[in-house]
PDB file of N, CA and C in Angstrom:
ATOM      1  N   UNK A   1     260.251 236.218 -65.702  1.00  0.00           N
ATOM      2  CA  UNK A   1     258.886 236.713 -65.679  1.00  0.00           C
ATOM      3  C   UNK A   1     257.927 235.655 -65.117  1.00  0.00           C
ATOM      4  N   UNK A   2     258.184 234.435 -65.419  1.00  0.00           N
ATOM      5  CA  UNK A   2     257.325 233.313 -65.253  1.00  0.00           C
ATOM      6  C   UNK A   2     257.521 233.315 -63.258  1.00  0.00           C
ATOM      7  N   UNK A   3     258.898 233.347 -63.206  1.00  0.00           N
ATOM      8  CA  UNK A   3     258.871 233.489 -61.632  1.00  0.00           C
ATOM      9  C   UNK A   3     258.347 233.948 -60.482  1.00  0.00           C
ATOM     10  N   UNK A   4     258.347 235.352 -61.584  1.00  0.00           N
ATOM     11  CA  UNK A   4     257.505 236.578 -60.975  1.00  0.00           C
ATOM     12  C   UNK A   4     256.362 236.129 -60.650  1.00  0.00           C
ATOM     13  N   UNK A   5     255.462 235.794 -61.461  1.00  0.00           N
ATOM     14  CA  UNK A   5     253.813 235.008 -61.506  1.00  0.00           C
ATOM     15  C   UNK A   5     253.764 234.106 -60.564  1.00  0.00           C
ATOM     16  N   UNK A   6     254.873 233.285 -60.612  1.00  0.00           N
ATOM     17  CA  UNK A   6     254.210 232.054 -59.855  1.00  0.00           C
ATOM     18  C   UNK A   6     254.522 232.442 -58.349  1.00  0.00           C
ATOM     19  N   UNK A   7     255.500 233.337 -57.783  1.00  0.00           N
ATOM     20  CA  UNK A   7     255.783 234.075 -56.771  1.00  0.00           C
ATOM     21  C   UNK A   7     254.429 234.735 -55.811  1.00  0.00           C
ATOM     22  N   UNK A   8     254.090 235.402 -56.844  1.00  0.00           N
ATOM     23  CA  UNK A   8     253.017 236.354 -56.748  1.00  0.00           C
ATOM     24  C   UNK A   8     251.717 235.851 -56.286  1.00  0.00           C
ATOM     25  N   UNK A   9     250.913 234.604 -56.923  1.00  0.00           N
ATOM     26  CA  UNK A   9     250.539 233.615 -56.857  1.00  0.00           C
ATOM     27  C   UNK A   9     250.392 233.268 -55.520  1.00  0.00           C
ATOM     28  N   UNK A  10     251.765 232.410 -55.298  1.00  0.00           N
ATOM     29  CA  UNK A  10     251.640 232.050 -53.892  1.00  0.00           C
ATOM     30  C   UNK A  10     251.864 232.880 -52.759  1.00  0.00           C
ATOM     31  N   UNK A  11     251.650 233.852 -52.756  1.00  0.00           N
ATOM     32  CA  UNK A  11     251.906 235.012 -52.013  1.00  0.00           C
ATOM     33  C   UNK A  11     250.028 234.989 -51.582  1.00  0.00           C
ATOM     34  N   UNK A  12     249.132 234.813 -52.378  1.00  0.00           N
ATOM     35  CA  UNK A  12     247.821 235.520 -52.343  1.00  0.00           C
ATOM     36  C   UNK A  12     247.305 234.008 -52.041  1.00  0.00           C
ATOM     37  N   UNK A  13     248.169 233.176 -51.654  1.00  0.00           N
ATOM     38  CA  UNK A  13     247.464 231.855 -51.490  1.00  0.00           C
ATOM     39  C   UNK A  13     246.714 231.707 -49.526  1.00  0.00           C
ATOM     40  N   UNK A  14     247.633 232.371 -48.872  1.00  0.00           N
ATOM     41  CA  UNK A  14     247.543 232.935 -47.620  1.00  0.00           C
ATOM     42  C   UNK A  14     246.249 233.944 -47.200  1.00  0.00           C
ATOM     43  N   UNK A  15     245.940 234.906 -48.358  1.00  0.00           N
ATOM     44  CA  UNK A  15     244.965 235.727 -48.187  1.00  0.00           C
ATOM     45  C   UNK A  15     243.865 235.497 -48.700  1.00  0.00           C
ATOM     46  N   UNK A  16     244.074 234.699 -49.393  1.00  0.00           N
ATOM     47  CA  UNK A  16     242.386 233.438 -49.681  1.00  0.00           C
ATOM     48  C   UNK A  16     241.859 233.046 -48.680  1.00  0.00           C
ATOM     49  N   UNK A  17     243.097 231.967 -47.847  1.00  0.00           N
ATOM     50  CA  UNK A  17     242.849 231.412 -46.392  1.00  0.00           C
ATOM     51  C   UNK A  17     242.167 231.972 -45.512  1.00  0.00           C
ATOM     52  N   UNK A  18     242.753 233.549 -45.603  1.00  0.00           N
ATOM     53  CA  UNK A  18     242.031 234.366 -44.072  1.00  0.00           C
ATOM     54  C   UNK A  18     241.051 234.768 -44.900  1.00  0.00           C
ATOM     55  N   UNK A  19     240.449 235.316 -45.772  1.00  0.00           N
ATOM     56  CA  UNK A  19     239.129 235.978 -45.683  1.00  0.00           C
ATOM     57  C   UNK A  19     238.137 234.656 -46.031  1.00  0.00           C
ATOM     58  N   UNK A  20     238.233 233.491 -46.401  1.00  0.00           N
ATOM     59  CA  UNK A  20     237.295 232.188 -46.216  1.00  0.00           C
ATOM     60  C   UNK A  20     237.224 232.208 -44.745  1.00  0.00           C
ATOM     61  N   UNK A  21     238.259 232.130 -44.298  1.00  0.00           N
ATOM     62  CA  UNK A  21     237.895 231.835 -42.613  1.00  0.00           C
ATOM     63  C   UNK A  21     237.596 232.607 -41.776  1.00  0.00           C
ATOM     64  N   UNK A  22     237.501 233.920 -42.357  1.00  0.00           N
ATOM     65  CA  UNK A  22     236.597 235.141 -41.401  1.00  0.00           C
ATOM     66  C   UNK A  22     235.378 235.409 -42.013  1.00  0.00           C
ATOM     67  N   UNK A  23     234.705 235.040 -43.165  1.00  0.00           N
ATOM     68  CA  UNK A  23     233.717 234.927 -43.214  1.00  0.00           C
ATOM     69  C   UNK A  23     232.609 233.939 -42.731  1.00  0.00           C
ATOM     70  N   UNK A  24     233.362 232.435 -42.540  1.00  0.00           N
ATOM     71  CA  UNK A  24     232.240 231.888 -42.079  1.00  0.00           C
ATOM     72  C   UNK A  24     232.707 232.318 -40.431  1.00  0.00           C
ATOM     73  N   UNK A  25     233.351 232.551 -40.122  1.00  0.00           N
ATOM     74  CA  UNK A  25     232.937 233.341 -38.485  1.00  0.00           C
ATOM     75  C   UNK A  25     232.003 234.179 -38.733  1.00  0.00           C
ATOM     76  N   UNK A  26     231.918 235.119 -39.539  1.00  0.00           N
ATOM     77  CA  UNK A  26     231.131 236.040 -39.070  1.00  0.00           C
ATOM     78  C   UNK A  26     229.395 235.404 -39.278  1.00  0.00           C
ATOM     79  N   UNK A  27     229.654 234.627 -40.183  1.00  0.00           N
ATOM     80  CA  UNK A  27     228.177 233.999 -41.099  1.00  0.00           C
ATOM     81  C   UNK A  27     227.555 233.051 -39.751  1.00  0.00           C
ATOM     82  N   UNK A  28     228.397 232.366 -38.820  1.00  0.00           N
ATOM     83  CA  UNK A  28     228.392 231.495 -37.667  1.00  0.00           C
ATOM     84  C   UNK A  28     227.521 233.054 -36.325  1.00  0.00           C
ATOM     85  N   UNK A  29     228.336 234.233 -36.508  1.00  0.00           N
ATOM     86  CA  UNK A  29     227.930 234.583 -35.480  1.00  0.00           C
ATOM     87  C   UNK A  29     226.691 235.475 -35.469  1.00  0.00           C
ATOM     88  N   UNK A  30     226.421 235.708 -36.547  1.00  0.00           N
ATOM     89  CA  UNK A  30     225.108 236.227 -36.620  1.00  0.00           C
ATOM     90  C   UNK A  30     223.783 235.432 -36.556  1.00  0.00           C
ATOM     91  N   UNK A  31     224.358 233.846 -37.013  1.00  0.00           N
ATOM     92  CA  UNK A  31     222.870 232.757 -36.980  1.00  0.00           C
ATOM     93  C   UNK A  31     222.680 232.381 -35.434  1.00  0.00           C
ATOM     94  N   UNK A  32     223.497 233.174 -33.985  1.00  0.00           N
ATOM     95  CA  UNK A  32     223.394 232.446 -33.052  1.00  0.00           C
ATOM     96  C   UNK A  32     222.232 233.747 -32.375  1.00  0.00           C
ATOM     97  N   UNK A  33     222.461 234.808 -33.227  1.00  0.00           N
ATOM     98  CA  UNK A  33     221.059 235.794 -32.144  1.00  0.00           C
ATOM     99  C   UNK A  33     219.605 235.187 -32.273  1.00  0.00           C
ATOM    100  N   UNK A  34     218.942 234.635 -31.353  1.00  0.00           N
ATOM    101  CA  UNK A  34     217.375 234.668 -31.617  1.00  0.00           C
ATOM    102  C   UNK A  34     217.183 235.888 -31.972  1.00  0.00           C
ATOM    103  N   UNK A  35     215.490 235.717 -33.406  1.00  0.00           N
ATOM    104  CA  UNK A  35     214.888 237.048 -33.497  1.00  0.00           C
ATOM    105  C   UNK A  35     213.918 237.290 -32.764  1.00  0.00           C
ATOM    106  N   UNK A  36     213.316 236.513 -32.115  1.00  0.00           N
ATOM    107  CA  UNK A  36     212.194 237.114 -31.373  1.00  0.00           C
ATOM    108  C   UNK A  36     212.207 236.081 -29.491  1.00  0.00           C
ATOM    109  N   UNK A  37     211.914 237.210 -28.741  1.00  0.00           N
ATOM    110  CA  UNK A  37     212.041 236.998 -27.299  1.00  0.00           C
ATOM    111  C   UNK A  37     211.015 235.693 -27.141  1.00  0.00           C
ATOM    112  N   UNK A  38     211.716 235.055 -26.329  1.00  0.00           N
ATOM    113  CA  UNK A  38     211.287 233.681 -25.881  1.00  0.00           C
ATOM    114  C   UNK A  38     209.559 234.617 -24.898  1.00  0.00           C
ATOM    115  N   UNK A  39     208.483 233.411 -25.098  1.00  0.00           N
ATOM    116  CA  UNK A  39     207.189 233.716 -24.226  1.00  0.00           C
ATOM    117  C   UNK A  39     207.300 233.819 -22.990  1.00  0.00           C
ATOM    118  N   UNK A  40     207.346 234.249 -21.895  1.00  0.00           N
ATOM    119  CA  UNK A  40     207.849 233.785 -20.634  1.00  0.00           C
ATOM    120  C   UNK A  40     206.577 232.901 -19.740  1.00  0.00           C
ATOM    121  N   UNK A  41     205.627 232.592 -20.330  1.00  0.00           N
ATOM    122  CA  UNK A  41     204.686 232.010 -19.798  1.00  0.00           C
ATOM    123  C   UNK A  41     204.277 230.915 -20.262  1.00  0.00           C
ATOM    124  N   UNK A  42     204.030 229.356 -19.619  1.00  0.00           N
ATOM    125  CA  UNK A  42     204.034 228.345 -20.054  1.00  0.00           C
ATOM    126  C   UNK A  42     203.104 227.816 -20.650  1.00  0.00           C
ATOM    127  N   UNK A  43     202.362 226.979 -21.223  1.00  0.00           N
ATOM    128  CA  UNK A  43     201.298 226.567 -21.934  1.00  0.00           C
ATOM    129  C   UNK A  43     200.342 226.488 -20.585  1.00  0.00           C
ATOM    130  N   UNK A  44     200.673 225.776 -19.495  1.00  0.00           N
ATOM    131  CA  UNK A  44     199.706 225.621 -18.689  1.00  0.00           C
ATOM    132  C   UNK A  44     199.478 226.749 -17.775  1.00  0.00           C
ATOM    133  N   UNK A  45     199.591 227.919 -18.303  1.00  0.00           N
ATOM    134  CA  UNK A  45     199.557 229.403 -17.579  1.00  0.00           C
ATOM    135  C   UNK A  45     198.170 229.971 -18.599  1.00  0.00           C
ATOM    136  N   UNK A  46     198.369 229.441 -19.823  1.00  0.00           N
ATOM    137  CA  UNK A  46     197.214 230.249 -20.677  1.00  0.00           C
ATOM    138  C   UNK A  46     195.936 229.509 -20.706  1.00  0.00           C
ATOM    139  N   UNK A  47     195.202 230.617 -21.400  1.00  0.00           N
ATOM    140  CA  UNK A  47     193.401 230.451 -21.275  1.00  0.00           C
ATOM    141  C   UNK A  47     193.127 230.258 -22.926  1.00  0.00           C
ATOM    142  N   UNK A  48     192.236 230.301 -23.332  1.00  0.00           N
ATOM    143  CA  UNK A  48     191.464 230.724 -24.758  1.00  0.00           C
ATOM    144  C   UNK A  48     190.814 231.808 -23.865  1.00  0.00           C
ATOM    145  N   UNK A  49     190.776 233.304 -24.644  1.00  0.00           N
ATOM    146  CA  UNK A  49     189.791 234.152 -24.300  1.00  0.00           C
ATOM    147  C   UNK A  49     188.513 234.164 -24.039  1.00  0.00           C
ATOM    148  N   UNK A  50     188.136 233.351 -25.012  1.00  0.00           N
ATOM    149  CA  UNK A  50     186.556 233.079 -25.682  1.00  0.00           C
ATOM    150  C   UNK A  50     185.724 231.915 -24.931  1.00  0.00           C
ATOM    151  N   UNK A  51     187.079 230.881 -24.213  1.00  0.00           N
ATOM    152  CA  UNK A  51     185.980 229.610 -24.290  1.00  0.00           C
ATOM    153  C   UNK A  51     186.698 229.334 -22.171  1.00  0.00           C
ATOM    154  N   UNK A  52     187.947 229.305 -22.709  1.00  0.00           N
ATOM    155  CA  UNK A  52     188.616 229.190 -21.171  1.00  0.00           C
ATOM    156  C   UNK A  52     189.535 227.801 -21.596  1.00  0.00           C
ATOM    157  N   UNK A  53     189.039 227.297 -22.464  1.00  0.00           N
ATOM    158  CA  UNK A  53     190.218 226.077 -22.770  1.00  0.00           C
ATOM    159  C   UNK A  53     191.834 226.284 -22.708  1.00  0.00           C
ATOM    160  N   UNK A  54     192.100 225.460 -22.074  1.00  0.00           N
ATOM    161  CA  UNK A  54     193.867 225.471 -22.631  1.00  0.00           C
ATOM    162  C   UNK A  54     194.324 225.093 -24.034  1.00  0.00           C
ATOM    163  N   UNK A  55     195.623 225.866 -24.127  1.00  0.00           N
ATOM    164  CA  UNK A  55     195.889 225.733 -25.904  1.00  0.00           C
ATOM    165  C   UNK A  55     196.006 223.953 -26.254  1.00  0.00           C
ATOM    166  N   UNK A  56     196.067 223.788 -27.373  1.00  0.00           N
ATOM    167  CA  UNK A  56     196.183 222.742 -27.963  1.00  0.00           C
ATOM    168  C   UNK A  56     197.745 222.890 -28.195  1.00  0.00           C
ATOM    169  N   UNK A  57     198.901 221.798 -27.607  1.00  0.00           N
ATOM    170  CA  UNK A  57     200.420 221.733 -27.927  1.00  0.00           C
ATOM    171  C   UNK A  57     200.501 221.188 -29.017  1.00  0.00           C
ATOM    172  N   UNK A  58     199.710 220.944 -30.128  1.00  0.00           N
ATOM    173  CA  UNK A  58     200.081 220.615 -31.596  1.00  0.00           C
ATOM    174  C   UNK A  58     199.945 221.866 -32.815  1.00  0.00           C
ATOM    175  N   UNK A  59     198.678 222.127 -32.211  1.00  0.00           N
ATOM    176  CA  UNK A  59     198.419 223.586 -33.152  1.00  0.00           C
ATOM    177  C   UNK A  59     199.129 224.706 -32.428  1.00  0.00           C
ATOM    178  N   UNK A  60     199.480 224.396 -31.268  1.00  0.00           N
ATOM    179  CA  UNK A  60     200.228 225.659 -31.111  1.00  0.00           C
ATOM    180  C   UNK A  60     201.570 225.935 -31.523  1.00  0.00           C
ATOM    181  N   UNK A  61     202.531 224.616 -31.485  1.00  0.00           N
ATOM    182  CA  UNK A  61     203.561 224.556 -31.710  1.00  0.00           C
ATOM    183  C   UNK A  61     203.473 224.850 -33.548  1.00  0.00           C
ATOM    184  N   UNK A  62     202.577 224.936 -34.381  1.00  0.00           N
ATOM    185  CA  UNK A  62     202.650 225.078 -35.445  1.00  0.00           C
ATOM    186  C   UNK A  62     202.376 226.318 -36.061  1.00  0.00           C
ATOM    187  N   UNK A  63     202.288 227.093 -34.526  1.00  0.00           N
ATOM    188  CA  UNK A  63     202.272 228.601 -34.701  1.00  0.00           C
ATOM    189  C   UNK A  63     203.944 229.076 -35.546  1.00  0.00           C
ATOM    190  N   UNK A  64     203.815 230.598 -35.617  1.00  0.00           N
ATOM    191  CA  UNK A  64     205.335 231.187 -36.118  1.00  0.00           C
ATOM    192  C   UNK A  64     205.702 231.255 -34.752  1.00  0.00           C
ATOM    193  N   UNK A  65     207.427 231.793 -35.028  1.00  0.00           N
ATOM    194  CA  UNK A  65     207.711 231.861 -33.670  1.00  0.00           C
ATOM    195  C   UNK A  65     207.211 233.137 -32.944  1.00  0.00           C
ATOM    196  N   UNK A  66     206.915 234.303 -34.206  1.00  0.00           N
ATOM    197  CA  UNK A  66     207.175 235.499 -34.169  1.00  0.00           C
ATOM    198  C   UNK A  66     205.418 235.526 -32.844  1.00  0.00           C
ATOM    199  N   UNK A  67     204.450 234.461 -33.298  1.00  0.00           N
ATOM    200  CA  UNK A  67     202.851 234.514 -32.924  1.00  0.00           C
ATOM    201  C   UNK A  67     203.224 234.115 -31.340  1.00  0.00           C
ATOM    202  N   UNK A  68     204.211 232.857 -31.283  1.00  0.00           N
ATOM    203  CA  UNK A  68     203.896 232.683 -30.217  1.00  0.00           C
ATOM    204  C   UNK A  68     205.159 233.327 -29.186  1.00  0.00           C
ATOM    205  N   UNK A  69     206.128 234.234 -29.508  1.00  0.00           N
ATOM    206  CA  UNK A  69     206.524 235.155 -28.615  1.00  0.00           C
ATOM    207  C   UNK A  69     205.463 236.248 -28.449  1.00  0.00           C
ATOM    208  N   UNK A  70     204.293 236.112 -29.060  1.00  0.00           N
ATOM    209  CA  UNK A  70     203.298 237.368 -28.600  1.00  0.00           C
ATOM    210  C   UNK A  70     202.395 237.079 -27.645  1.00  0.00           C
ATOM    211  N   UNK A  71     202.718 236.062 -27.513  1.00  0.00           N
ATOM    212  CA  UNK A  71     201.207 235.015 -26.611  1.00  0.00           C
ATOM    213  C   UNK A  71     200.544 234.699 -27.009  1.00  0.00           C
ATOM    214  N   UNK A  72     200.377 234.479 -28.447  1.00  0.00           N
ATOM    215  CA  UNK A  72     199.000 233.520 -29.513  1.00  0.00           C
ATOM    216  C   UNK A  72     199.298 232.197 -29.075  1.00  0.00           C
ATOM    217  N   UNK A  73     198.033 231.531 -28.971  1.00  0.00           N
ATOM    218  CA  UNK A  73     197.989 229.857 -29.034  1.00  0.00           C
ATOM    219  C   UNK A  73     196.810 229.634 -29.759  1.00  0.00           C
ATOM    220  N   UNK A  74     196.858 228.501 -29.970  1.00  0.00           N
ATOM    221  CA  UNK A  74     196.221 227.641 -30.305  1.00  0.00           C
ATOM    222  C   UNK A  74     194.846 227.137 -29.998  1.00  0.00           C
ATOM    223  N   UNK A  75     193.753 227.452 -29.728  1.00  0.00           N
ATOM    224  CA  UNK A  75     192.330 227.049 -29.176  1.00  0.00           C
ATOM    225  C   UNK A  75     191.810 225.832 -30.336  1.00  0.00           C
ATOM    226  N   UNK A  76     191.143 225.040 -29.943  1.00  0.00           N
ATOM    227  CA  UNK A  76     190.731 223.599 -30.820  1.00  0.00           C
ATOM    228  C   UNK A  76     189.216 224.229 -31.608  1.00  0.00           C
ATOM    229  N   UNK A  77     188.947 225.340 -30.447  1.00  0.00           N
ATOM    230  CA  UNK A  77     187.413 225.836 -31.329  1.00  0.00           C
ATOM    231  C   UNK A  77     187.654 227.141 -32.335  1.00  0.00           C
ATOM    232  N   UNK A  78     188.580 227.645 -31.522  1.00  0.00           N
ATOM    233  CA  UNK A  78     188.676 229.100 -32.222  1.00  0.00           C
ATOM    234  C   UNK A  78     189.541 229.301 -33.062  1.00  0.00           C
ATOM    235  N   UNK A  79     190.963 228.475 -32.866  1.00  0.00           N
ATOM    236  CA  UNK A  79     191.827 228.594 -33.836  1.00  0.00           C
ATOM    237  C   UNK A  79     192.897 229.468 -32.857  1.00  0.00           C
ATOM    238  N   UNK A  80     193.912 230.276 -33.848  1.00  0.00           N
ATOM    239  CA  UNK A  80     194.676 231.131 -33.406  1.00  0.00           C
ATOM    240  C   UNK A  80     194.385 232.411 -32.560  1.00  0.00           C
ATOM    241  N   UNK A  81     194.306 232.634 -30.979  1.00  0.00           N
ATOM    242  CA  UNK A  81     193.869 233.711 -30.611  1.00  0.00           C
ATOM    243  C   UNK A  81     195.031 234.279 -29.337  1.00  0.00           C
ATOM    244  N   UNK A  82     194.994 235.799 -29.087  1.00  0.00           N
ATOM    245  CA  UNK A  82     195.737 236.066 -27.529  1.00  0.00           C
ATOM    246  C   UNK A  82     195.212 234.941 -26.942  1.00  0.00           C
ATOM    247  N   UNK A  83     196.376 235.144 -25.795  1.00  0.00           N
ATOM    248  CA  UNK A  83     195.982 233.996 -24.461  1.00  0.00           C
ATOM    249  C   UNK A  83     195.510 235.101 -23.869  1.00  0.00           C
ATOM    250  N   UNK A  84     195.228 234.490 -22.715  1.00  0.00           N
ATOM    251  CA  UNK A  84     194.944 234.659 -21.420  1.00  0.00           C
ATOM    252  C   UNK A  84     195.255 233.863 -20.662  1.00  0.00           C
ATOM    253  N   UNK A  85     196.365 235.331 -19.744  1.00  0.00           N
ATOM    254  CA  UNK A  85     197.332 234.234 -18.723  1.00  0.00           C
ATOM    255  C   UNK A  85     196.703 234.025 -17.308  1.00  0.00           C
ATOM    256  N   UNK A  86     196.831 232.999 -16.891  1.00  0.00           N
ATOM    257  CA  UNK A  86     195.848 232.467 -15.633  1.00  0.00           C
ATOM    258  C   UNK A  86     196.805 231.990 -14.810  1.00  0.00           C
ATOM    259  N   UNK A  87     197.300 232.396 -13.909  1.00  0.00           N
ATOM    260  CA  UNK A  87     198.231 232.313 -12.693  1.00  0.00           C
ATOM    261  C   UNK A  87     197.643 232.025 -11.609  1.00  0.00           C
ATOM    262  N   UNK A  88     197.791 230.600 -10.802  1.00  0.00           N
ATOM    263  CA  UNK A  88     196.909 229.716  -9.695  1.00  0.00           C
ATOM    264  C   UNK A  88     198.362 229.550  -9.183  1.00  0.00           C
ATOM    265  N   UNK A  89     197.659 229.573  -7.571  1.00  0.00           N
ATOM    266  CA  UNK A  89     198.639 228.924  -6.808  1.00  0.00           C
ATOM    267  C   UNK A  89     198.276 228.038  -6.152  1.00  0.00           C
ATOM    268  N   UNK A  90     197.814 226.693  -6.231  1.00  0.00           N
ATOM    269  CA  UNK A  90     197.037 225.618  -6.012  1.00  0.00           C
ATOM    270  C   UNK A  90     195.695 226.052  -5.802  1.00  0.00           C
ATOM    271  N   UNK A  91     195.060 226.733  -6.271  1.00  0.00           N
ATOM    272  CA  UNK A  91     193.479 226.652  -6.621  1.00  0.00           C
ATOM    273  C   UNK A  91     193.313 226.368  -7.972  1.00  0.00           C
ATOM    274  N   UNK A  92     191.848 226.341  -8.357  1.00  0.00           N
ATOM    275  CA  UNK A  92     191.496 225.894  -9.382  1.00  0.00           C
ATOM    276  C   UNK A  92     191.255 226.807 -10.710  1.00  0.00           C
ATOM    277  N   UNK A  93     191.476 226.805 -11.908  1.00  0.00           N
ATOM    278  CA  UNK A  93     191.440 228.118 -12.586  1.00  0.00           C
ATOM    279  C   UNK A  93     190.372 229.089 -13.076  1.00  0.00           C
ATOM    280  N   UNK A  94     189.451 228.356 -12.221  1.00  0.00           N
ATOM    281  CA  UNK A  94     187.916 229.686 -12.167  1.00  0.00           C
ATOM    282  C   UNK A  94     187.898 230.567 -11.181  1.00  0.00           C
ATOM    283  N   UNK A  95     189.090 230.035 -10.012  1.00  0.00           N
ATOM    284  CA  UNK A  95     189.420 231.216  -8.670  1.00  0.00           C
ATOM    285  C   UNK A  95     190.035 232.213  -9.123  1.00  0.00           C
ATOM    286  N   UNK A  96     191.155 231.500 -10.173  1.00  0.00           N
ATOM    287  CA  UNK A  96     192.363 232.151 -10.151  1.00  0.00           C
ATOM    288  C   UNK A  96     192.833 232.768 -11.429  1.00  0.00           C
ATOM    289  N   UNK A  97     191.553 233.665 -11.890  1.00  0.00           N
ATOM    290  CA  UNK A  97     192.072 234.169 -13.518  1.00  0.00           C
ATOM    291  C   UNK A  97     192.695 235.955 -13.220  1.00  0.00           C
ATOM    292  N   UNK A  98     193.845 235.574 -13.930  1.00  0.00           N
ATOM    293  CA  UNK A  98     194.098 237.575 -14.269  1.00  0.00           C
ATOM    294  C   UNK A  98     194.542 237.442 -15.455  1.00  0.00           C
ATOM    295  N   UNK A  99     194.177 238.518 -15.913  1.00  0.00           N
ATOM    296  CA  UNK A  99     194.475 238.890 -17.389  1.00  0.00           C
ATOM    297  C   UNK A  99     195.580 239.060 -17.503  1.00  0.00           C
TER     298      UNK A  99
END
């Protein structure tokens, strides 16, 4: 009887192994999706709505990620607001504003 047990035992010592090691696969492959889409526009593309300043790269980076995949930055007067994206092709950015 005792045989039986200890048989049995090491039989289930194998199927410990595989489901530890398919769980952290799976736990590995779900932490590699980003949740929210990268901004596609660079800091030196945006405006402040309000004033025309460029964001601040300290307060902005201390945005969520979720704010600044939306296009929120950072303004030093206003705080957290939409950008406004300003696309120049060597002019200056009072030629060259589009929303």
């Amino acid at each position: 009887m005792f045989i039986a047990y200890v048989k049995g035992i090491l039989r289930l010592i194998p199927i410990f192994h595989a489901v530890k090691k398919s769980t952290k696969v799976a736990a590995l492959k779900r932490g590699e999706v980003p949740r929210y889409e990268k901004f596609r526009f660079a800091l030196d593309e945006m405006r402040c709505p309000l004033c025309g300043r460029r964001p601040h790269k300290g307060l902005t980076a201390q945005l969520g990620q979720k704010a600044r995949s939306e296009g929120v930055m950072a303004c030093e007067m206003h705080g957290p607001v939409k950008a406004e994206i300003v696309i120049s092709l060597h002019t200056t950015p009072e030629k060259a504003h589009a929303a």
